[in-house]
N, C-alpha and C. Protein backbone atom coordinates (compact mmCIF):
# COMPACT_ATOMS: atom_id res chain seq x y z
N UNK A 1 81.35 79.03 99.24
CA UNK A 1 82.41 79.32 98.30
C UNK A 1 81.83 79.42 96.89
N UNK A 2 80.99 78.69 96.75
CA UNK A 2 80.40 78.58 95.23
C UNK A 2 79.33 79.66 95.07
N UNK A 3 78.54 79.95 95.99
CA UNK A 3 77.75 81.51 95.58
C UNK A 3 78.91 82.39 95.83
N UNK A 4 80.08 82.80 96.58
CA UNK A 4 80.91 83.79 96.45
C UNK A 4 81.45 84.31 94.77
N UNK A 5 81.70 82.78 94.04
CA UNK A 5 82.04 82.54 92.78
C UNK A 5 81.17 82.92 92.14
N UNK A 6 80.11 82.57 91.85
CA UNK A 6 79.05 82.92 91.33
C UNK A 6 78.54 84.93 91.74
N UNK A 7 79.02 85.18 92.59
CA UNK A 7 78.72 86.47 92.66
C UNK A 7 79.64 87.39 91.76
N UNK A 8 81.06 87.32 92.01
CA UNK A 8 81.92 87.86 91.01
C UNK A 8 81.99 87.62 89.58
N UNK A 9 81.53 86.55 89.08
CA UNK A 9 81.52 85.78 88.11
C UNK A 9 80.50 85.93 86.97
N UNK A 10 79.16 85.84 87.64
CA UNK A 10 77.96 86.14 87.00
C UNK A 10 77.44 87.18 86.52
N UNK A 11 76.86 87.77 85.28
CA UNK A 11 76.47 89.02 84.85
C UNK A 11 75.00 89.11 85.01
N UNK A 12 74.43 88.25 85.98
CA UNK A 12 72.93 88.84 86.33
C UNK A 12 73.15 90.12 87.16
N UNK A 13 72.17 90.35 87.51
CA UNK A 13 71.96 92.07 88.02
C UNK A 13 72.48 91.71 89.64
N UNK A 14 72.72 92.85 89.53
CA UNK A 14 73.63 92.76 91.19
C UNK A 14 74.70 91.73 91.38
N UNK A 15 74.79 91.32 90.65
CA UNK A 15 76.94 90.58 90.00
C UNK A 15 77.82 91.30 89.81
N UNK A 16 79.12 90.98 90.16
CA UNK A 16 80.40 91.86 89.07
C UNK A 16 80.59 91.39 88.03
N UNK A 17 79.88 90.17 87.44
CA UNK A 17 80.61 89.44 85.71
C UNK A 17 82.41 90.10 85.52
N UNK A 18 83.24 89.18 86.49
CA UNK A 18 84.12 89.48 85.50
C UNK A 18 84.63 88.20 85.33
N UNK A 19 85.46 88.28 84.31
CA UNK A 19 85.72 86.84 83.70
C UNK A 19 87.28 86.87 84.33
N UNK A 20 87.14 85.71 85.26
CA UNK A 20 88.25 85.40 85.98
C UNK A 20 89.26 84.58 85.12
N UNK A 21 89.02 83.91 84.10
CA UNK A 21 89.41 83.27 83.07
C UNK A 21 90.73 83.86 81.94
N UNK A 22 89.79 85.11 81.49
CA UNK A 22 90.38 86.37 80.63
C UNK A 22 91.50 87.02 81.65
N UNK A 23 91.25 87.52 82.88
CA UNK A 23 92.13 87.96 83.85
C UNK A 23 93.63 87.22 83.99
N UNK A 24 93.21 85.97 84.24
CA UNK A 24 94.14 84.93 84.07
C UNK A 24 94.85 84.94 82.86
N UNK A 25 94.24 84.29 82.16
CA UNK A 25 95.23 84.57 80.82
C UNK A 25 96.18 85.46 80.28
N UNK A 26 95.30 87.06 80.46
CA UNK A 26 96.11 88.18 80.16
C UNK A 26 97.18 88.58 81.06
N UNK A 27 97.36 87.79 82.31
CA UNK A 27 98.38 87.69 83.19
C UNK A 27 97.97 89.10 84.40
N UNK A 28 97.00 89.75 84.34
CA UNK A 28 96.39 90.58 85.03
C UNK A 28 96.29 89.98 86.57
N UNK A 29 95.83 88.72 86.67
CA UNK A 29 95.51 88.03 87.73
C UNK A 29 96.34 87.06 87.82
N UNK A 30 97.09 86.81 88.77
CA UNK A 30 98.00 85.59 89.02
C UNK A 30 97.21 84.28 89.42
N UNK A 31 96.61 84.56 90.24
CA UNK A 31 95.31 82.93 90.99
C UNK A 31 94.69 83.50 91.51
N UNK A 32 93.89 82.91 91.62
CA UNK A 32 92.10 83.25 91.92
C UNK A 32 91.95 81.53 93.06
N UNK A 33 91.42 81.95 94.26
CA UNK A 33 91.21 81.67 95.61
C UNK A 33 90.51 81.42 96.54
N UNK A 34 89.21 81.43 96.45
CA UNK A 34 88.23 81.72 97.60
C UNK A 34 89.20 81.24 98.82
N UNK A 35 88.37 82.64 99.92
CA UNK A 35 88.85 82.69 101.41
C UNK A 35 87.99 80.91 102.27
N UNK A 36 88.29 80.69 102.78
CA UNK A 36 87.99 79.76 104.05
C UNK A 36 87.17 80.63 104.58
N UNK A 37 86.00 80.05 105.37
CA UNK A 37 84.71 80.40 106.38
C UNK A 37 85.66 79.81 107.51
N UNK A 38 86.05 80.53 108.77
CA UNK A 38 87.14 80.30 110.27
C UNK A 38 86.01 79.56 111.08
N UNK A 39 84.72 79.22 110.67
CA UNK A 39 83.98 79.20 111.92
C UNK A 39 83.29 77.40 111.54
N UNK A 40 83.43 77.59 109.80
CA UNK A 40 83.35 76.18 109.44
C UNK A 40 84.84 75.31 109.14
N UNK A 41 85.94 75.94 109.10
CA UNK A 41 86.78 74.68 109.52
C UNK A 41 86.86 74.27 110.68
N UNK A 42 87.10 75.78 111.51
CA UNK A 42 86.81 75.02 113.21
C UNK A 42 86.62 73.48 113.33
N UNK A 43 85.08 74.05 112.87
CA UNK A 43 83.82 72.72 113.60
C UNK A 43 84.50 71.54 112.80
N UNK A 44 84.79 71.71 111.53
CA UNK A 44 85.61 70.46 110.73
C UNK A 44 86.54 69.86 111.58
N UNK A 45 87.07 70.72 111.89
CA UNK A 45 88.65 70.50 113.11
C UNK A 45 87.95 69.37 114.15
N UNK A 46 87.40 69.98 114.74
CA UNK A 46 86.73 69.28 115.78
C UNK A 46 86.32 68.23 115.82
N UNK A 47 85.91 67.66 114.26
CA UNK A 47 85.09 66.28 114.57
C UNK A 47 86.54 65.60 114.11
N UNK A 48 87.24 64.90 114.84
CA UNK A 48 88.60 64.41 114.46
C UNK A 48 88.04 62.81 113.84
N UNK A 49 87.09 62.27 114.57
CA UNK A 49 87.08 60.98 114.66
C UNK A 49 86.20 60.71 113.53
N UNK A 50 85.47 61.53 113.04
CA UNK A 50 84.75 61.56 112.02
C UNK A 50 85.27 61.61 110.43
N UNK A 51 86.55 62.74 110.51
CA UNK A 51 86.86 61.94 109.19
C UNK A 51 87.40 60.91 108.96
N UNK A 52 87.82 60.00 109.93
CA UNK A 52 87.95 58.44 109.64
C UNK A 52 86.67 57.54 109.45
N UNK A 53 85.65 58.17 110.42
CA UNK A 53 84.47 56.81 110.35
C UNK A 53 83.74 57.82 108.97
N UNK A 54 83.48 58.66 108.49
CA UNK A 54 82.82 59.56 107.95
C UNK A 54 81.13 59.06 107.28
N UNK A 55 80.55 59.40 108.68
CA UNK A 55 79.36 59.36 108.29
C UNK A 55 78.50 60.21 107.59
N UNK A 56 77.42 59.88 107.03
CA UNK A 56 76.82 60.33 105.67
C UNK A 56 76.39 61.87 106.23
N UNK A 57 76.13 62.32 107.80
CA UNK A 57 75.88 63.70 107.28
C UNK A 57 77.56 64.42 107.37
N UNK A 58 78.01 64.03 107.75
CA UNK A 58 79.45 64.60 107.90
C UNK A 58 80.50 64.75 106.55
N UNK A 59 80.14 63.78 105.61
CA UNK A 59 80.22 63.66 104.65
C UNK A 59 79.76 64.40 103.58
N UNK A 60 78.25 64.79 103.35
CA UNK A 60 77.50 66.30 102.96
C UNK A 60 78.07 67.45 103.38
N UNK A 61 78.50 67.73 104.83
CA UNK A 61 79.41 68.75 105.26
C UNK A 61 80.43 69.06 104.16
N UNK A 62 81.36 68.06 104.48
CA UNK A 62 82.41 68.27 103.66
C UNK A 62 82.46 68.97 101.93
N UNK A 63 81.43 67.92 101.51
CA UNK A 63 81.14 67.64 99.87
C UNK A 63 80.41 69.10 99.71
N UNK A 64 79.45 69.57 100.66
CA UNK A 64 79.01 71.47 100.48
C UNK A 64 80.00 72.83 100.67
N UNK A 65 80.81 72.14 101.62
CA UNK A 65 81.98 73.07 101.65
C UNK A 65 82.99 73.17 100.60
N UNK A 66 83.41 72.20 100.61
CA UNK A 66 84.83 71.94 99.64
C UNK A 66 84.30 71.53 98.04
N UNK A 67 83.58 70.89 98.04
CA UNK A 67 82.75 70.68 96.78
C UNK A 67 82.88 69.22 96.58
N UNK A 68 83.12 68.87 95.28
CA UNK A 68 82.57 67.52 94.78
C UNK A 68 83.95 66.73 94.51
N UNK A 69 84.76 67.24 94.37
CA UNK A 69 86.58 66.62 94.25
C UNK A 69 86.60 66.40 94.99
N UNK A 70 86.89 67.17 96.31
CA UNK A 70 87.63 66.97 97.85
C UNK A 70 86.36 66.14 98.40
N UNK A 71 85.33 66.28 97.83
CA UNK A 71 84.42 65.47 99.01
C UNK A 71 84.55 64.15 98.58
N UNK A 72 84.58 63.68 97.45
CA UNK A 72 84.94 62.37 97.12
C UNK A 72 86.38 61.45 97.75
N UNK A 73 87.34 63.07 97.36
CA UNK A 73 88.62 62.08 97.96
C UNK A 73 88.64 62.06 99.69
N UNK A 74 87.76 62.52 99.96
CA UNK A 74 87.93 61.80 101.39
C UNK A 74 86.84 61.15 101.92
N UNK A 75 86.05 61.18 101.60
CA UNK A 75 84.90 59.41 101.17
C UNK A 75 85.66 58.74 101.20
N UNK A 76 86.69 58.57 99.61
CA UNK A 76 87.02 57.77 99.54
C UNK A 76 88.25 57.38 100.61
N UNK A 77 88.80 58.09 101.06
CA UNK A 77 90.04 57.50 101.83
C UNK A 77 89.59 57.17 102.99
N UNK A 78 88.37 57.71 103.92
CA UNK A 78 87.39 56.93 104.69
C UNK A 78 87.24 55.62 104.50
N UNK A 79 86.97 55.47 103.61
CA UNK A 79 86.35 54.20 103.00
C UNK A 79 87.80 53.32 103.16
N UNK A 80 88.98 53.56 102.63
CA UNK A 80 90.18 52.79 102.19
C UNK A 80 90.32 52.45 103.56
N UNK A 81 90.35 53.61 104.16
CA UNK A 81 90.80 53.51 105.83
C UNK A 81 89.99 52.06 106.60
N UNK A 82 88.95 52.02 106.27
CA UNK A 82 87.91 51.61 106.74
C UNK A 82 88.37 49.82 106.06
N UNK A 83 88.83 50.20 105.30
CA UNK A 83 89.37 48.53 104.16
C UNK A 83 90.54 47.99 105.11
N UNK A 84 91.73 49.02 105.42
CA UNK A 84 93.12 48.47 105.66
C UNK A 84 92.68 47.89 106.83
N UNK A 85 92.29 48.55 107.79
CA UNK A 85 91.91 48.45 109.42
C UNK A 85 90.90 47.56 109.28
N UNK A 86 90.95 46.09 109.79
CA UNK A 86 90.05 44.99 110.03
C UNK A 86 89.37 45.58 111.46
């Protein structure tokens, strides 16, 4: 998701540089989105039991996909989970 961003975004050579920002503002662009990879939520799907115990590589999964917000808040609710449940 983040090189997709970086591709539209960036004015190095072989980029589109456009400023998704300016788009926005001038009301040109309503929201801006990146698509989902179907083949990496799948496998997300799949490990059910994992985002409760969420071990550290499963955890990198997440935090590379979704980024550094979402990977934290579900660390952390791992973690809470992991508090309530003796």
């Amino acid at each position: 998701i983040s090189i997709i961003h970086r591709i539209v975004t960036s004015k190095d050579k072989d980029c589109a540089g456009i400023n998704i920002g300016k788009l926005l503002h001038d009301g040109e662009l309503l929201s801006y989105f990146p698509l989902h990879d179907a083949n990496t939520i799948a496998e997300l799907k799949m490990k059910k039991l994992q985002w409760f115990l969420m071990p550290e590589e499963f955890a990198n999964k997440i935090h590379n996909y979704f980024g550094d917000r979402i990977g934290f808040y579900f660390l952390f609710m791992a973690f809470y989970w992991k508090w309530l449940v003796p």
